[in-house]
N, C-alpha and C. Protein backbone atom coordinates (compact mmCIF):
# COMPACT_ATOMS: atom_id res chain seq x y z
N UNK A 1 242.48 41.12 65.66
CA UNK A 1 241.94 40.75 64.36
C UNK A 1 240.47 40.40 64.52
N UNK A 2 239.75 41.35 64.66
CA UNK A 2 238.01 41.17 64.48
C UNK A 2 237.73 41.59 63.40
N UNK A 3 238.11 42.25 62.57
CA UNK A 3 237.15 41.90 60.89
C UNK A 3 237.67 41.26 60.22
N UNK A 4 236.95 41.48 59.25
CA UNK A 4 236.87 40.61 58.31
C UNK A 4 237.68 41.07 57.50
N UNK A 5 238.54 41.09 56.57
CA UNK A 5 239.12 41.59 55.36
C UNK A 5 238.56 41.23 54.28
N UNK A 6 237.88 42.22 53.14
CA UNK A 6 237.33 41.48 51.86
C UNK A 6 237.91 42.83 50.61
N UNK A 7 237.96 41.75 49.62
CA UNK A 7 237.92 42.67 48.16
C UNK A 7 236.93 41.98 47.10
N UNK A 8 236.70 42.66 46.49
CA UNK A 8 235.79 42.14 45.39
C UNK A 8 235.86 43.11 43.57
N UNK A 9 236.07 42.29 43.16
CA UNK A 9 235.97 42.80 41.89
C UNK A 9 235.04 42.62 40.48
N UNK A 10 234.69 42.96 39.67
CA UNK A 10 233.53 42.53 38.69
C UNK A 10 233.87 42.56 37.16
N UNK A 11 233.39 41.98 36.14
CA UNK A 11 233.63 41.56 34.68
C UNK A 11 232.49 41.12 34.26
N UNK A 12 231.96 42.43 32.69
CA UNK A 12 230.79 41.98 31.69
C UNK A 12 231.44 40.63 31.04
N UNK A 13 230.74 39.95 31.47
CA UNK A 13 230.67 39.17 30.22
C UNK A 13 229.37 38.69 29.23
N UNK A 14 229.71 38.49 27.94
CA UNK A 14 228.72 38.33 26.99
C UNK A 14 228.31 36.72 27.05
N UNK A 15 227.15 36.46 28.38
CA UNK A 15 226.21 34.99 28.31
C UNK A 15 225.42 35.42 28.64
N UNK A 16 224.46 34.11 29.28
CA UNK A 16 223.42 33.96 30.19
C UNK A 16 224.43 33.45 31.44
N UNK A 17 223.03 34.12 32.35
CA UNK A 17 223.57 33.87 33.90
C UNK A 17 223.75 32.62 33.97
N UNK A 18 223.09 31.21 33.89
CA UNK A 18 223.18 30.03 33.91
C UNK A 18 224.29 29.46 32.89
N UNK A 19 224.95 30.03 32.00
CA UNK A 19 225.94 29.70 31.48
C UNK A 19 227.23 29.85 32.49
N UNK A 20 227.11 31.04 32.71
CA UNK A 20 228.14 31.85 33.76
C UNK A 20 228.20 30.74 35.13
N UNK A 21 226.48 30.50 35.80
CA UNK A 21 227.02 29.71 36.68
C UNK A 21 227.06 28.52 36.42
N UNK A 22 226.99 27.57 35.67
CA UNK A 22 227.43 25.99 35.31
C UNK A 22 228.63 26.00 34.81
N UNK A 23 229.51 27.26 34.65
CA UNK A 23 230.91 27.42 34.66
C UNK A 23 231.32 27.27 36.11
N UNK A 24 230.93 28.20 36.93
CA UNK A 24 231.79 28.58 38.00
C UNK A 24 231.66 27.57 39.04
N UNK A 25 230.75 27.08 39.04
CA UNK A 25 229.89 25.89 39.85
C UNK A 25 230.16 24.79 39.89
N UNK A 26 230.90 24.43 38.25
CA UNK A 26 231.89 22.96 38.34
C UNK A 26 233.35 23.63 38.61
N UNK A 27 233.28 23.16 39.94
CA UNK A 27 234.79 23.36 40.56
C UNK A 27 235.91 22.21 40.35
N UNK A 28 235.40 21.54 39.35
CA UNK A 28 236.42 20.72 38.91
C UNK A 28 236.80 21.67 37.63
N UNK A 29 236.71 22.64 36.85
CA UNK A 29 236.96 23.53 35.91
C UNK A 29 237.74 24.72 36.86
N UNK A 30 238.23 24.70 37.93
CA UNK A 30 239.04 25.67 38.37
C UNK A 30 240.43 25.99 38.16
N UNK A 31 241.02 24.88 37.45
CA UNK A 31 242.14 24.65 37.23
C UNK A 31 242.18 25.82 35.80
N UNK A 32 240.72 25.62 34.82
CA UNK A 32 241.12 26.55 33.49
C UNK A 32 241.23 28.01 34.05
N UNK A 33 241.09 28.35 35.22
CA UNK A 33 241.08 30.14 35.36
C UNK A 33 241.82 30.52 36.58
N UNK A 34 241.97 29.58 37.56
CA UNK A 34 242.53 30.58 38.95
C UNK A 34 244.27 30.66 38.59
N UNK A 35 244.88 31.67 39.19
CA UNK A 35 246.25 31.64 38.71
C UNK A 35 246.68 30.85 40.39
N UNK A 36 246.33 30.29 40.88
CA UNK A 36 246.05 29.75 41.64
C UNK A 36 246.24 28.37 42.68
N UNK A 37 244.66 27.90 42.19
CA UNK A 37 244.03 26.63 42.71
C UNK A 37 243.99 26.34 41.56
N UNK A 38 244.95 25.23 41.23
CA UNK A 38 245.27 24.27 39.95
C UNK A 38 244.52 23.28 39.68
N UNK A 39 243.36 22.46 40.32
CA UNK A 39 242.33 21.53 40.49
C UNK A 39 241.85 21.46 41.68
N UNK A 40 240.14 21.25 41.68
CA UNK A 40 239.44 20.75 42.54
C UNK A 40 238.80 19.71 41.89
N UNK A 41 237.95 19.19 43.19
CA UNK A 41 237.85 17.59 43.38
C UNK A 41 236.35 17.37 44.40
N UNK A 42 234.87 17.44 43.90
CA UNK A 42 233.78 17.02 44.71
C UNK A 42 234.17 15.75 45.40
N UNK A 43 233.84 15.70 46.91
CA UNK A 43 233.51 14.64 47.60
C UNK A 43 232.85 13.60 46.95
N UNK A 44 233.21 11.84 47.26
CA UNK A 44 232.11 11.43 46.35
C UNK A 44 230.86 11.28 46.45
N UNK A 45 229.97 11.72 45.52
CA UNK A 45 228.50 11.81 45.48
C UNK A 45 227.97 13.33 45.61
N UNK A 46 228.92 14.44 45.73
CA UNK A 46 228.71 16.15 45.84
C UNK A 46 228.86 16.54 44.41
N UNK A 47 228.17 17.56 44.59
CA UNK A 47 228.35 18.24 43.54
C UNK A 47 227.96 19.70 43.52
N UNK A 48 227.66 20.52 42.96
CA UNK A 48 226.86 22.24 43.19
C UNK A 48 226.24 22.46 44.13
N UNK A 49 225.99 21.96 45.40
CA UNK A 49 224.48 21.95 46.23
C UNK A 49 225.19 22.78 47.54
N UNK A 50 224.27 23.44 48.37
CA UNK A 50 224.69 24.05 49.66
C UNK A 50 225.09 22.92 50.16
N UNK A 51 226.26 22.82 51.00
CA UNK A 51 226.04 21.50 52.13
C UNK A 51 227.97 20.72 51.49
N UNK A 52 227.87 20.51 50.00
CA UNK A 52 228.46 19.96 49.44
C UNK A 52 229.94 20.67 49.46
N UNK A 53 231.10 19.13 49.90
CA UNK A 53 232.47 19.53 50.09
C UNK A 53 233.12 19.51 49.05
N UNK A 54 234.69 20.18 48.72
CA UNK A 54 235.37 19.65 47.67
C UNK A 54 236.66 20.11 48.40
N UNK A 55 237.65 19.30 47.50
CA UNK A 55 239.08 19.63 47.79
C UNK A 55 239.67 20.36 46.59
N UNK A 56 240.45 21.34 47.49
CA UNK A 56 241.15 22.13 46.32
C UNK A 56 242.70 21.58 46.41
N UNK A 57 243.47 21.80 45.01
CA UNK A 57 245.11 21.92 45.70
C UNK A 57 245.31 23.26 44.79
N UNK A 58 246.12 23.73 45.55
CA UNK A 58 246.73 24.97 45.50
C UNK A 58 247.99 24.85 45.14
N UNK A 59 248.95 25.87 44.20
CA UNK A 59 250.45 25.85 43.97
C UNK A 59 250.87 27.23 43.64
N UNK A 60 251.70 27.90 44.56
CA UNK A 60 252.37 29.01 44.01
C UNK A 60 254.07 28.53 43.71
N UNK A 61 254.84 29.40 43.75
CA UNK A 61 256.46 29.34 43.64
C UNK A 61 257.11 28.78 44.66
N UNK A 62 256.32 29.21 45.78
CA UNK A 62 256.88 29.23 47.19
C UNK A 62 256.15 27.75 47.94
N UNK A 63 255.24 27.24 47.14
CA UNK A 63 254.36 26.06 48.05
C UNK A 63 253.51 25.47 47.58
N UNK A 64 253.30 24.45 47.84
CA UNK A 64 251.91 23.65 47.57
C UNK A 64 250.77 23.15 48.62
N UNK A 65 249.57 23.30 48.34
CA UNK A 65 248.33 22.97 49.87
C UNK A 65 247.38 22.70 49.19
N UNK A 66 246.42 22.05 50.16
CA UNK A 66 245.23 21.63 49.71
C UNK A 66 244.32 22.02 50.95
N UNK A 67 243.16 22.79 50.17
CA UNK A 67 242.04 22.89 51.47
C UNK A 67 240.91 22.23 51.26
N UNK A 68 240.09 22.27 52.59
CA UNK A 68 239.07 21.50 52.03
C UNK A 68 237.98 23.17 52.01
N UNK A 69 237.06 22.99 51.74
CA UNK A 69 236.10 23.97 51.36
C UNK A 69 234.54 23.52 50.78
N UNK A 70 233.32 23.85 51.70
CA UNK A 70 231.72 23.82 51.92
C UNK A 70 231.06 24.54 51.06
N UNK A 71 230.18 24.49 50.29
CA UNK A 71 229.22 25.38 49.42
C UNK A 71 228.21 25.47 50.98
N UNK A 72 227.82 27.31 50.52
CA UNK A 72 227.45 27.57 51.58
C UNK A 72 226.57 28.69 50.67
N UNK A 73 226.59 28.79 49.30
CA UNK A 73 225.85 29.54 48.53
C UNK A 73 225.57 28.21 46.64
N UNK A 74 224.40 28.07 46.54
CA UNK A 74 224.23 27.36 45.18
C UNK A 74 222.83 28.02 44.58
N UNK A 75 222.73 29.20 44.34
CA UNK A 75 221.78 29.85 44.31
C UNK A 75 221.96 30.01 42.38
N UNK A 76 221.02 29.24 41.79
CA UNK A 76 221.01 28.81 40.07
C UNK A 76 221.13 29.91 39.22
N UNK A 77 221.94 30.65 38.39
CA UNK A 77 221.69 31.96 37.73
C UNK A 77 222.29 32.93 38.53
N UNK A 78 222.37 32.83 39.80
CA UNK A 78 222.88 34.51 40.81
C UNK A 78 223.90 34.12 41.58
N UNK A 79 224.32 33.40 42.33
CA UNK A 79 225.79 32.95 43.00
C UNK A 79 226.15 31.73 42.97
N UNK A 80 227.08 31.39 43.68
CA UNK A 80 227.61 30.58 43.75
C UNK A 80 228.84 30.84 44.80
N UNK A 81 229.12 30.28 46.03
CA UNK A 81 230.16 30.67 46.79
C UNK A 81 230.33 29.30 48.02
N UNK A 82 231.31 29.50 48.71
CA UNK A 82 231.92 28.11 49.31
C UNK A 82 232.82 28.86 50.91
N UNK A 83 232.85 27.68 51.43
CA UNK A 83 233.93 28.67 52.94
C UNK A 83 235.08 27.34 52.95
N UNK A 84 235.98 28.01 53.33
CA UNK A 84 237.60 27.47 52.91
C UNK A 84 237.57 27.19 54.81
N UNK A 85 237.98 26.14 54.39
CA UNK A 85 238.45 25.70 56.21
C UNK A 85 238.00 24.77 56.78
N UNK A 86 236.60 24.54 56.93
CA UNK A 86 235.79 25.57 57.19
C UNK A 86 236.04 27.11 57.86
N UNK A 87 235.63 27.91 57.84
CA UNK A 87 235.38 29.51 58.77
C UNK A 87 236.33 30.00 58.42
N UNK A 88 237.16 30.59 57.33
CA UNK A 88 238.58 31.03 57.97
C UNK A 88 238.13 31.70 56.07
N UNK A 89 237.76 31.29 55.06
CA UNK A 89 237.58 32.17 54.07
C UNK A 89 236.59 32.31 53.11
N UNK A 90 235.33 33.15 52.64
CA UNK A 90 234.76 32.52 52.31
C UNK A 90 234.94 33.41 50.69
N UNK A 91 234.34 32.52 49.47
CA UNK A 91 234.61 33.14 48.00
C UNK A 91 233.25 32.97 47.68
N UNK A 92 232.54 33.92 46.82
CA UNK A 92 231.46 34.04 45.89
C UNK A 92 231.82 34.46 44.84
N UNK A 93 230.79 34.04 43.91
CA UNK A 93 230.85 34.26 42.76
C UNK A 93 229.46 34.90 42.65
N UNK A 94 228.56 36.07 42.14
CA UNK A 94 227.26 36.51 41.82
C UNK A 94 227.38 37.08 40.50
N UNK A 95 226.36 37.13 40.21
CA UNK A 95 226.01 37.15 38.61
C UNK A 95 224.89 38.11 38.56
N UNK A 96 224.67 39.63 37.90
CA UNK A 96 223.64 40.45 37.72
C UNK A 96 223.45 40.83 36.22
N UNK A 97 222.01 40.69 36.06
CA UNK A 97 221.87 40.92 34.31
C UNK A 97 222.78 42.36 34.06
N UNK A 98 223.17 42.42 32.96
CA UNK A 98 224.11 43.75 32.72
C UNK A 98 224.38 43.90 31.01
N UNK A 99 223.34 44.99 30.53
CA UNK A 99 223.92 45.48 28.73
C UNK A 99 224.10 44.03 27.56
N UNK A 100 222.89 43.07 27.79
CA UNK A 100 222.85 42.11 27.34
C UNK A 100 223.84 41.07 27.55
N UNK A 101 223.94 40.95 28.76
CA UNK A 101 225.23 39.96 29.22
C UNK A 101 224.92 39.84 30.85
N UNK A 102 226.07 39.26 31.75
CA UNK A 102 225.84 39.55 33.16
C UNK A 102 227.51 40.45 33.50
N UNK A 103 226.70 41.13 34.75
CA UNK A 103 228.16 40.99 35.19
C UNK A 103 228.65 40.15 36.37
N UNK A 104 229.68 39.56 36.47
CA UNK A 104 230.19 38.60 37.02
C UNK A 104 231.07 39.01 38.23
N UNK A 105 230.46 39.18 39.49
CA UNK A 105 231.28 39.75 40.77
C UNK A 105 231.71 38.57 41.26
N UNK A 106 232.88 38.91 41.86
CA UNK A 106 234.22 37.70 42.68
C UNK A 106 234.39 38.04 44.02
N UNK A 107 234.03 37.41 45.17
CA UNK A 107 234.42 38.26 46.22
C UNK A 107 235.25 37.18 46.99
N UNK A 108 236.11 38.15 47.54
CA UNK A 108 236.43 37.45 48.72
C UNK A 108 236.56 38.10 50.16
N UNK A 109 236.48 37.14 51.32
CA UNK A 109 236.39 37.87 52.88
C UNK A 109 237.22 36.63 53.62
N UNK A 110 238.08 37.38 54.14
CA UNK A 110 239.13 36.21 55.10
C UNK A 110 238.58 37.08 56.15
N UNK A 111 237.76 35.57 57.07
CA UNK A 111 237.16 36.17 58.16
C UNK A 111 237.88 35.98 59.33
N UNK A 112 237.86 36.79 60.34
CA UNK A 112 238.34 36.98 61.83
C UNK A 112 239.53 35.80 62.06
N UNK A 113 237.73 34.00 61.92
CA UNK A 113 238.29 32.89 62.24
C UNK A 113 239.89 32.42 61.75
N UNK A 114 239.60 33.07 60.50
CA UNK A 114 241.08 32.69 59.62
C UNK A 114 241.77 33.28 60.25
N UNK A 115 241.87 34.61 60.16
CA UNK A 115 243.02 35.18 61.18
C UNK A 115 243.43 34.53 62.16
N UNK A 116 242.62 34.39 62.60
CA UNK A 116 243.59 34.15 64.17
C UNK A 116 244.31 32.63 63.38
N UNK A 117 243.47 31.63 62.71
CA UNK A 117 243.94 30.48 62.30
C UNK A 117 245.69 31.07 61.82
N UNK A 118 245.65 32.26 61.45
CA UNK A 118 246.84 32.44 60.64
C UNK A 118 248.27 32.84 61.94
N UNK A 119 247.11 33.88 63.03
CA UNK A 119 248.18 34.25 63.78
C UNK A 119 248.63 32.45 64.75
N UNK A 120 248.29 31.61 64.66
CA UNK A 120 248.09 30.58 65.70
C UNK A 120 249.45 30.07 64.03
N UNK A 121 249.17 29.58 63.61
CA UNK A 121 249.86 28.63 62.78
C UNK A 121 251.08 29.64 61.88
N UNK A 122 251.25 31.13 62.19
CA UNK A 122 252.30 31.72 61.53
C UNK A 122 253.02 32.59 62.65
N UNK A 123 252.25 32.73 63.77
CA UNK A 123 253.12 33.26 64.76
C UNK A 123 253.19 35.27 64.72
N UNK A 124 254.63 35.12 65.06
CA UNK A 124 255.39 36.41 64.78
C UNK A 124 254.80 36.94 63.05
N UNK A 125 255.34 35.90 62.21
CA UNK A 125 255.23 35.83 60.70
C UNK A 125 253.80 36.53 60.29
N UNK A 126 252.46 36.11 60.97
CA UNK A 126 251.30 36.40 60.79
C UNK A 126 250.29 37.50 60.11
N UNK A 127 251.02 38.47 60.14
CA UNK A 127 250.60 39.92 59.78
C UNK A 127 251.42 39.71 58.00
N UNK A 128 252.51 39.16 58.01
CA UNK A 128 253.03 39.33 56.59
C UNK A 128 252.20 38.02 55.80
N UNK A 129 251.87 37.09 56.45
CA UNK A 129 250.90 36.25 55.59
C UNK A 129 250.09 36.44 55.57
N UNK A 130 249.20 37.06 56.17
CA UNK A 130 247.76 37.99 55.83
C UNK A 130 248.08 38.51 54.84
N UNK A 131 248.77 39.48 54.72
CA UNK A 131 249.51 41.26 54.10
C UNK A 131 249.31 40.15 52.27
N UNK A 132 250.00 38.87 52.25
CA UNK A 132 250.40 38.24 51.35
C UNK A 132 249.59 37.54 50.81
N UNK A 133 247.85 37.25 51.83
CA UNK A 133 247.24 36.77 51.10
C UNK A 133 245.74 37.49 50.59
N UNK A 134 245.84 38.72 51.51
CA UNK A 134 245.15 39.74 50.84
C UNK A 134 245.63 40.27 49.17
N UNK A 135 247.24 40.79 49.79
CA UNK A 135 247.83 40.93 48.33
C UNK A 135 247.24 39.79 46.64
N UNK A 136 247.47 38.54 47.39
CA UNK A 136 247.07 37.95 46.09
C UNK A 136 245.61 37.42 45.98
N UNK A 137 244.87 38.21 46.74
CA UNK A 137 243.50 38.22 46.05
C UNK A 137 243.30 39.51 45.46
N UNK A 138 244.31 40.10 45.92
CA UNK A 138 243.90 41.81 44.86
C UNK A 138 244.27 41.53 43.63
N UNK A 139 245.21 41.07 43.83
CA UNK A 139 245.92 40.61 41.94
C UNK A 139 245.13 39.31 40.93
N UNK A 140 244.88 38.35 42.23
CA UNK A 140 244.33 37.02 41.29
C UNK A 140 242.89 37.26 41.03
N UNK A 141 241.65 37.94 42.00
CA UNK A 141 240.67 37.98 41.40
C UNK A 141 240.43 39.00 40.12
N UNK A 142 241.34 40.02 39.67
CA UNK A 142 240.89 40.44 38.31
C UNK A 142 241.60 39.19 37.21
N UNK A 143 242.55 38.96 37.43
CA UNK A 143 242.99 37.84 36.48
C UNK A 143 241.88 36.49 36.34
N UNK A 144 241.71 36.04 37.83
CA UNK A 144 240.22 35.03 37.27
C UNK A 144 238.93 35.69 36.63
N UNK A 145 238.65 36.75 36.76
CA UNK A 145 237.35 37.24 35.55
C UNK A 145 237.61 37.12 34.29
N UNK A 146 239.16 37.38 34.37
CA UNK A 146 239.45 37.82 32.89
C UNK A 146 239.73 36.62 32.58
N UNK A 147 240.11 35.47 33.21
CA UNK A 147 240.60 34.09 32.19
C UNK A 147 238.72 33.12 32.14
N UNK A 148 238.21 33.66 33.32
CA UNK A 148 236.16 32.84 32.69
C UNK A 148 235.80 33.37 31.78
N UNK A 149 235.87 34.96 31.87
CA UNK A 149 235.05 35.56 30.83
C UNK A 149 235.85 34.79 29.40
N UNK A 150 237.12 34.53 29.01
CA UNK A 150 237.73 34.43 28.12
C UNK A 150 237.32 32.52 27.67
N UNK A 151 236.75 31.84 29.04
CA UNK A 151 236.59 30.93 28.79
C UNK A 151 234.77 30.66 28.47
N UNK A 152 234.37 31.59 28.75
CA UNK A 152 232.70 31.59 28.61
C UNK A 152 232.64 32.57 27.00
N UNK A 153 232.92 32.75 27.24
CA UNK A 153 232.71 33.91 26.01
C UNK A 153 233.10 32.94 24.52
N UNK A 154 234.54 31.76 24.82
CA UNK A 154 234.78 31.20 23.53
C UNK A 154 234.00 29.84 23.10
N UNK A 155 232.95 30.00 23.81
CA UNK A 155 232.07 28.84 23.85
C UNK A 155 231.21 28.80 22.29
């Protein structure tokens, strides 16, 4: 496991870029869009800035977790992105002017580090929890464009 695995997907939506990112940027508003990560939570005294921690909790059918996760992108109007672990996943959010609106790219990359984090803590199992969490970033990042845009747009 030396790469990286990433997908990324994109959504017009009708704002300004700085609308788009003072959405995505308060990660205490994650709960209105990820099908997901049900709330996050800034460290106290963090907030949007490179450097700055937060806690997520997470809930599917099968489980509940909490990670912690670094802004490692706070760039005003054009991204916004964070690394899960630290090293093991990292998510952006970028923003490009687009047909009087932006469009709004989602990426994600579960890097190397994670892997192995996965083969070390899932074993044998390892390859199907990858398989499972690639799978649900293929499915959840078009569903999170579509539930911001739906939440930026009814502003």
């Amino acid at each position: 496991m030396t790469e990286s695995l990433t997908f990324a997907d994109s959504i017009h939506i009708s704002a300004d870029p700085m609308t788009v990112y003072r959405t995505v940027a308060d990660v205490t508003r994650t709960g209105e869009w990820s099908p997901i990560c049900r709330e996050c939570w800034w460290d106290e005294g963090d907030g949007p800035r490179v450097g700055a921690w937060f806690t997520g909790r997470n809930v599917t059918p099968d489980r509940e977790w909490q990670t912690r996760s670094r802004v490692v992108v706070a760039d005003e109007g054009r991204a916004f992105g964070w690394n899960v672990g630290p090293g093991r996943v990292n998510w952006t959010y970028s923003m490009q002017d687009a047909d009087g609106g932006i469009l709004l790219t989602e990426s994600w990359e579960f890097l190397p580090e994670g892997q192995e984090f996965f083969a070390e803590k899932y074993g044998a199992r390892a390859s199907e929890e990858i398989a499972a969490r690639t799978a649900s970033a293929q499915t959840g990042i078009p569903e999170t464009l579509a539930a911001i845009k739906q939440v930026v747009e009814a502003r």
